[in-house]
PDB file of N, CA and C in Angstrom:
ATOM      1  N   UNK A   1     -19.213   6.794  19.027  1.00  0.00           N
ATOM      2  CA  UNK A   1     -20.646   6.717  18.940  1.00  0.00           C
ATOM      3  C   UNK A   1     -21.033   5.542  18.049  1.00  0.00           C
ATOM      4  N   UNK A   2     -21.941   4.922  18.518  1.00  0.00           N
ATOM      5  CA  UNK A   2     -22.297   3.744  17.675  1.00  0.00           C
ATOM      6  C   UNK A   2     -23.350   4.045  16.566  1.00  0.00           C
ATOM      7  N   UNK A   3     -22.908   3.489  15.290  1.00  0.00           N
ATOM      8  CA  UNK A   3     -24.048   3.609  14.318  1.00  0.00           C
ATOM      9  C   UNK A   3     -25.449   3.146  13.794  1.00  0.00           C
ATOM     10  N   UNK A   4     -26.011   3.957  13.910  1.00  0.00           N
ATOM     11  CA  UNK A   4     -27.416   3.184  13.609  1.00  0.00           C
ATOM     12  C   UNK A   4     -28.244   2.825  12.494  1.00  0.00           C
ATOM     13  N   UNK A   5     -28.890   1.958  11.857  1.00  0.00           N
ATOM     14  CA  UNK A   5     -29.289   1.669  10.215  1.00  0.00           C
ATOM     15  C   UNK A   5     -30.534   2.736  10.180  1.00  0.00           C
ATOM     16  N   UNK A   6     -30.294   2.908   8.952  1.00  0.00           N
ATOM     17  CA  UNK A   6     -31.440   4.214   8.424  1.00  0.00           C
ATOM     18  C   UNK A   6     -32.688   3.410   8.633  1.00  0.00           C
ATOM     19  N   UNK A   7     -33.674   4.031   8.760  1.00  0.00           N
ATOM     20  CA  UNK A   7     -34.526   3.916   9.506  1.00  0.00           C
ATOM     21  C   UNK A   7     -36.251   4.169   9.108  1.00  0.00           C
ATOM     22  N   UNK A   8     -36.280   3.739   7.673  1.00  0.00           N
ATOM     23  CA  UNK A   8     -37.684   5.139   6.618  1.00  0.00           C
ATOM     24  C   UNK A   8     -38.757   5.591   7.416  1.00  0.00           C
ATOM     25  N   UNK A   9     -39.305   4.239   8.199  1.00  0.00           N
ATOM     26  CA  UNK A   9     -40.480   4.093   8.801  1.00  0.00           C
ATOM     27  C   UNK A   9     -40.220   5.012   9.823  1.00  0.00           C
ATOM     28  N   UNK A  10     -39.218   5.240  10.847  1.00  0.00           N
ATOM     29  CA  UNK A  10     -39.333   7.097  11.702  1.00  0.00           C
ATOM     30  C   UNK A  10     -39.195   8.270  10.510  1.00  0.00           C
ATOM     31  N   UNK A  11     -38.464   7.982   9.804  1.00  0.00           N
ATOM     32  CA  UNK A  11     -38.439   9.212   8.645  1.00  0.00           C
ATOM     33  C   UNK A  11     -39.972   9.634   8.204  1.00  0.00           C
ATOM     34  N   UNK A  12     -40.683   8.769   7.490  1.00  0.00           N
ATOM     35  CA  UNK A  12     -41.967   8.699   7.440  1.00  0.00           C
ATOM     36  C   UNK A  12     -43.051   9.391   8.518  1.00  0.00           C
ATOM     37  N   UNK A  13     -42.980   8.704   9.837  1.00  0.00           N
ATOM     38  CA  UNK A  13     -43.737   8.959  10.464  1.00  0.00           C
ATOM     39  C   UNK A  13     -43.570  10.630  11.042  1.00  0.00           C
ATOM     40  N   UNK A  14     -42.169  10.976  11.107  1.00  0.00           N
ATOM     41  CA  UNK A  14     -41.404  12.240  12.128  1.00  0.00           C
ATOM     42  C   UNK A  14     -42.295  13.052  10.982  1.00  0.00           C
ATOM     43  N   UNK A  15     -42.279  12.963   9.246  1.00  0.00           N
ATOM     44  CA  UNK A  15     -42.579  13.998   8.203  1.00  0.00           C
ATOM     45  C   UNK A  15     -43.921  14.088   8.797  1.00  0.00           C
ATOM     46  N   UNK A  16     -44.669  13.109   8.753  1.00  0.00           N
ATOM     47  CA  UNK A  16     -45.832  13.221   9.099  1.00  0.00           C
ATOM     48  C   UNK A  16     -46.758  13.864   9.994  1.00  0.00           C
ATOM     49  N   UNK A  17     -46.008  13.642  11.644  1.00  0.00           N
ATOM     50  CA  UNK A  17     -46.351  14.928  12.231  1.00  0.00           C
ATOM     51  C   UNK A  17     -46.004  16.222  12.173  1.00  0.00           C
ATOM     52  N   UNK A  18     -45.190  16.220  11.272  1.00  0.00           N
ATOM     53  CA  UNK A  18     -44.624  17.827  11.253  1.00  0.00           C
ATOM     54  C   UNK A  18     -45.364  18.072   9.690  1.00  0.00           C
ATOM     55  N   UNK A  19     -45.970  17.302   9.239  1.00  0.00           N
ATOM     56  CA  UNK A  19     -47.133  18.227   8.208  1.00  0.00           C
ATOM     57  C   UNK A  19     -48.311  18.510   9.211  1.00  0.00           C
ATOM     58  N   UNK A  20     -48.829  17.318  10.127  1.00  0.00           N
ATOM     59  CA  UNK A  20     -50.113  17.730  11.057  1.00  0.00           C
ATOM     60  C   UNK A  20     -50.058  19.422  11.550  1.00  0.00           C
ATOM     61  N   UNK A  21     -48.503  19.340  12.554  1.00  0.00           N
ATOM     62  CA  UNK A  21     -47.994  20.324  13.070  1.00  0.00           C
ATOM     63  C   UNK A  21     -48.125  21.711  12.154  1.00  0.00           C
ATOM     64  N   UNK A  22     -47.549  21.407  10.923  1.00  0.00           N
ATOM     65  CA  UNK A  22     -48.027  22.754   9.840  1.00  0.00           C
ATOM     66  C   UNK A  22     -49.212  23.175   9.728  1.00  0.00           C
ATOM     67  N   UNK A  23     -50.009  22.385   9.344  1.00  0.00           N
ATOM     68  CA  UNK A  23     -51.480  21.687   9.138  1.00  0.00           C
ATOM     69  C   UNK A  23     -51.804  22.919  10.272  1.00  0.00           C
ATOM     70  N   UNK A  24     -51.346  22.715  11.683  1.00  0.00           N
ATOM     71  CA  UNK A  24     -52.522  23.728  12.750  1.00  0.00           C
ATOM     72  C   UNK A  24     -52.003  25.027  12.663  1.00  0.00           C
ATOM     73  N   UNK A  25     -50.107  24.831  12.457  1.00  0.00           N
ATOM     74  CA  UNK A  25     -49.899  25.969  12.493  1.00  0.00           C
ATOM     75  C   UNK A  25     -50.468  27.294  11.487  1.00  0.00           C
ATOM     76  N   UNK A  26     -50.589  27.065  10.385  1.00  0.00           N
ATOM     77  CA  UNK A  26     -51.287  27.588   9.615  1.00  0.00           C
ATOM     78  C   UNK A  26     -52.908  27.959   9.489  1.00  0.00           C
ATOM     79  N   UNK A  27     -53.467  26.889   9.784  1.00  0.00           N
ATOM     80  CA  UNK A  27     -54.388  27.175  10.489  1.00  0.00           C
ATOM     81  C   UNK A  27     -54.656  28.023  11.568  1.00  0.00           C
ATOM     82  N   UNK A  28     -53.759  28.383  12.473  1.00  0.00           N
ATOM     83  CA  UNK A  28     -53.826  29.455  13.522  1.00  0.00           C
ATOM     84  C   UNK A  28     -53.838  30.712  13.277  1.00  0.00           C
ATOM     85  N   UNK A  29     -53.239  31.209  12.076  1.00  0.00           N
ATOM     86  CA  UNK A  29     -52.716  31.866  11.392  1.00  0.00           C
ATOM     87  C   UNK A  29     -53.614  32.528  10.260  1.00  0.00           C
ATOM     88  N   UNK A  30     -54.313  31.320   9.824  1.00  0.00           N
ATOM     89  CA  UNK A  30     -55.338  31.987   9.282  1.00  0.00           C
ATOM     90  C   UNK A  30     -56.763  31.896   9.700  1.00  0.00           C
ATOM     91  N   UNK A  31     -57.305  32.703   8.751  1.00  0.00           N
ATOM     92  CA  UNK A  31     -58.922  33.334   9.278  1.00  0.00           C
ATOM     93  C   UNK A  31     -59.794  32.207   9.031  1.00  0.00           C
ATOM     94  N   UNK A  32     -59.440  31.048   7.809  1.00  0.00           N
ATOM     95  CA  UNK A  32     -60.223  29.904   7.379  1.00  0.00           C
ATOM     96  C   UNK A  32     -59.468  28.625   8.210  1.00  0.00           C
ATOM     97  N   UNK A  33     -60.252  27.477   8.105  1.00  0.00           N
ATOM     98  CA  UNK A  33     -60.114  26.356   8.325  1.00  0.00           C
ATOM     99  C   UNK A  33     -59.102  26.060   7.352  1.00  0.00           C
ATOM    100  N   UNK A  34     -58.234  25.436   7.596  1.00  0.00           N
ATOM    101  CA  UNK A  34     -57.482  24.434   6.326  1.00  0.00           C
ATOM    102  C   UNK A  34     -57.745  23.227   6.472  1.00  0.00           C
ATOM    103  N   UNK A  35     -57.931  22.627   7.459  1.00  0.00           N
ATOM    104  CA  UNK A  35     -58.244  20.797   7.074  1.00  0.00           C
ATOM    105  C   UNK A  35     -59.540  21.072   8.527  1.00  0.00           C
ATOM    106  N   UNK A  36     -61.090  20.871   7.972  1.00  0.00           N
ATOM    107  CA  UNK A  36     -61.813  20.993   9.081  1.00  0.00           C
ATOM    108  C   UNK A  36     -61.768  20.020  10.102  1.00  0.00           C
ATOM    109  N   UNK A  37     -62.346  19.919  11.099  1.00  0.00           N
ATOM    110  CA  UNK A  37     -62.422  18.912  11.896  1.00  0.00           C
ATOM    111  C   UNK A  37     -63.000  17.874  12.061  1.00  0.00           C
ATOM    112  N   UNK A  38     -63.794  17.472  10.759  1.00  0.00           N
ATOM    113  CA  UNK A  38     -64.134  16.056  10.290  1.00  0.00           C
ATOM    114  C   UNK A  38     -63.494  15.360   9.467  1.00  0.00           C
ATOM    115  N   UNK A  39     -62.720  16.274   8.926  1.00  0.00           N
ATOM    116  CA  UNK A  39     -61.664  15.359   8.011  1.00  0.00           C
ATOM    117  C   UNK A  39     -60.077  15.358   8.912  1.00  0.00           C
ATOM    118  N   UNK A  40     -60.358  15.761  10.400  1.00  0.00           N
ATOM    119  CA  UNK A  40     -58.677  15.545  10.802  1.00  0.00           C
ATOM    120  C   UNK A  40     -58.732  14.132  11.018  1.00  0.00           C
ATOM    121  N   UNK A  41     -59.379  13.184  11.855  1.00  0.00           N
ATOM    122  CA  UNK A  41     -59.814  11.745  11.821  1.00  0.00           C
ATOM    123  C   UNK A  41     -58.903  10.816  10.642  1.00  0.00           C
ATOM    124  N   UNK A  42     -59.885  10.761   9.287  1.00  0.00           N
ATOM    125  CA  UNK A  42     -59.550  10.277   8.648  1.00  0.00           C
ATOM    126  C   UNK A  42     -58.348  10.741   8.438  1.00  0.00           C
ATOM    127  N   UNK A  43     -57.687  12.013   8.273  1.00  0.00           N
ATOM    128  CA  UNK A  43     -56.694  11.897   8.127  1.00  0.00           C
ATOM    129  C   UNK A  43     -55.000  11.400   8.466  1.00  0.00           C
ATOM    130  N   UNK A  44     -55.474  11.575  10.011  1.00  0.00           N
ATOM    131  CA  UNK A  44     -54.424  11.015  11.051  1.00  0.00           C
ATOM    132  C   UNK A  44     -54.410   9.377  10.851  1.00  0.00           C
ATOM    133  N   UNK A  45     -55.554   9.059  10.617  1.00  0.00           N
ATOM    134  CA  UNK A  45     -55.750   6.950  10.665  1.00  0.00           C
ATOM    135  C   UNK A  45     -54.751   6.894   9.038  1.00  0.00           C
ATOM    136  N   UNK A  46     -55.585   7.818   8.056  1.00  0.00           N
ATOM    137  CA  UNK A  46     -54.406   7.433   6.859  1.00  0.00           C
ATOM    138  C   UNK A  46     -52.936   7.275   6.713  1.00  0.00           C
ATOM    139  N   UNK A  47     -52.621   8.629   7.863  1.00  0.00           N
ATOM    140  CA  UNK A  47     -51.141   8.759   7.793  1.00  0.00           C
ATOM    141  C   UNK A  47     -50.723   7.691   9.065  1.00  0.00           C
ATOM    142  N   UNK A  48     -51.445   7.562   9.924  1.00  0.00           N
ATOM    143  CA  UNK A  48     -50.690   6.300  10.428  1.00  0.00           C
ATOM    144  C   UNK A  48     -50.622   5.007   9.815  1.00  0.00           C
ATOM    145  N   UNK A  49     -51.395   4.854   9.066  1.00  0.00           N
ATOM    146  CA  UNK A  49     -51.822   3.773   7.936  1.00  0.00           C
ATOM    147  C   UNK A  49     -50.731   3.305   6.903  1.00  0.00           C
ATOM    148  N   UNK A  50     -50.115   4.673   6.644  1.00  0.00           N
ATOM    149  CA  UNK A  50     -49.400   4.753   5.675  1.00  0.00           C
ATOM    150  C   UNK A  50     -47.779   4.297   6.412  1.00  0.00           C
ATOM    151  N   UNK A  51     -47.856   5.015   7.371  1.00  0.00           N
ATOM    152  CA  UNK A  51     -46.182   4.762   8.581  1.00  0.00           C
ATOM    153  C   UNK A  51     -46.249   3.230   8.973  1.00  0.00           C
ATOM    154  N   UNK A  52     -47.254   2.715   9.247  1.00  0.00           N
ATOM    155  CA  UNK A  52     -47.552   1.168   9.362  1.00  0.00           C
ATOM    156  C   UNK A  52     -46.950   0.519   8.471  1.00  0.00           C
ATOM    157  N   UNK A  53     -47.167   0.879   7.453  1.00  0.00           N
ATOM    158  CA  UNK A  53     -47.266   0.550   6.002  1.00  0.00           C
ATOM    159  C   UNK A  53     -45.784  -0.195   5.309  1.00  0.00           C
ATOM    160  N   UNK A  54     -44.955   1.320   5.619  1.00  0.00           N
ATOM    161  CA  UNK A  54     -43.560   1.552   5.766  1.00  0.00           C
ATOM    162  C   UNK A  54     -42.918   0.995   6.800  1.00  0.00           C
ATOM    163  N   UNK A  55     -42.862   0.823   8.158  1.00  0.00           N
ATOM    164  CA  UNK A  55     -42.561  -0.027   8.591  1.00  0.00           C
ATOM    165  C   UNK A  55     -42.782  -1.051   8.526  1.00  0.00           C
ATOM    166  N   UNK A  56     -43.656  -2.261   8.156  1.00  0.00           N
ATOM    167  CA  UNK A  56     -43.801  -2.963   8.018  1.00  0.00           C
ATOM    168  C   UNK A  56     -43.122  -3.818   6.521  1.00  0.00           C
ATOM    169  N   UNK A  57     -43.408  -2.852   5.473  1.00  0.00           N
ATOM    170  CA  UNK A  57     -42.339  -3.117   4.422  1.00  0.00           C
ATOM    171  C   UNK A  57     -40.894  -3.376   4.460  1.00  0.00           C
ATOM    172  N   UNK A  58     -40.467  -2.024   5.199  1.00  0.00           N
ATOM    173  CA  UNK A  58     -38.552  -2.295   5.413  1.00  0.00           C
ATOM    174  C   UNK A  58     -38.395  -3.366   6.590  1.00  0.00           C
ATOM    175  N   UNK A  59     -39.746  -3.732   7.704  1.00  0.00           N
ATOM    176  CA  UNK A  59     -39.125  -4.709   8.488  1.00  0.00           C
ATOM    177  C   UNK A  59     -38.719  -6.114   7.546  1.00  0.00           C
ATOM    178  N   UNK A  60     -39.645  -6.756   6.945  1.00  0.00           N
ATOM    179  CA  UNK A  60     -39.708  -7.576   5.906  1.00  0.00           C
ATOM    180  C   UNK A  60     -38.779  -7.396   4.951  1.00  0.00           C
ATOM    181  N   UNK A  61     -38.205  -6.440   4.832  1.00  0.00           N
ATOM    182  CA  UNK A  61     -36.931  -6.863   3.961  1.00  0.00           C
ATOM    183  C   UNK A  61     -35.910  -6.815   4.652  1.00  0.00           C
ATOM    184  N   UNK A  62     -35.527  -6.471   5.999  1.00  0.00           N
ATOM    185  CA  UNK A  62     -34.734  -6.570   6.327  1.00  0.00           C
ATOM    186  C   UNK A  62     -34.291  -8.080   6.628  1.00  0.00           C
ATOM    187  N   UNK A  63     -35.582  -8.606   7.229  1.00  0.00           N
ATOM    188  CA  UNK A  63     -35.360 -10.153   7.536  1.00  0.00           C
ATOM    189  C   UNK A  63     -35.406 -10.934   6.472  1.00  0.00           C
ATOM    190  N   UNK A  64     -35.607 -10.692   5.116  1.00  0.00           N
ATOM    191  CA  UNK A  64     -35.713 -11.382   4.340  1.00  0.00           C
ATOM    192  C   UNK A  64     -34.909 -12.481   4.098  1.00  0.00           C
ATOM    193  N   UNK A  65     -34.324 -13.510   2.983  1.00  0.00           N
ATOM    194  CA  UNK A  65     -34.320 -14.569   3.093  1.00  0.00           C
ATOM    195  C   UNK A  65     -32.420 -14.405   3.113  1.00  0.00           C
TER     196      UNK A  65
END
């Protein structure tokens, strides 16, 4: 099997939907809102914001000088 270089920016992003994923599951679960539906928006643009972020950092060092 061939090896592959670690990778933050999927690490990052994979955590990320699997907090969203918590985020509803819990929400289903309970009787209240946990993150209403005006703040899911901003929140999804942040966390992709943030995975951008991270990839874009480790690409740049990888190519670095």
């Amino acid at each position: 099997m061939h090896k592959h270089r670690f990778d933050p920016g999927a690490l990052v992003a994979g955590l990320f939907f699997l907090a969203v994923a918590g985020i509803f599951l819990v929400g289903g679960f309970a009787d209240t809102s946990i993150l209403p539906v005006y703040g899911l928006a901003p929140a999804v643009l942040i966390g992709l914001g943030a995975v951008g972020l991270v990839r874009a950092l480790t690409r740049a060092r990888r190519r670095g000088p």
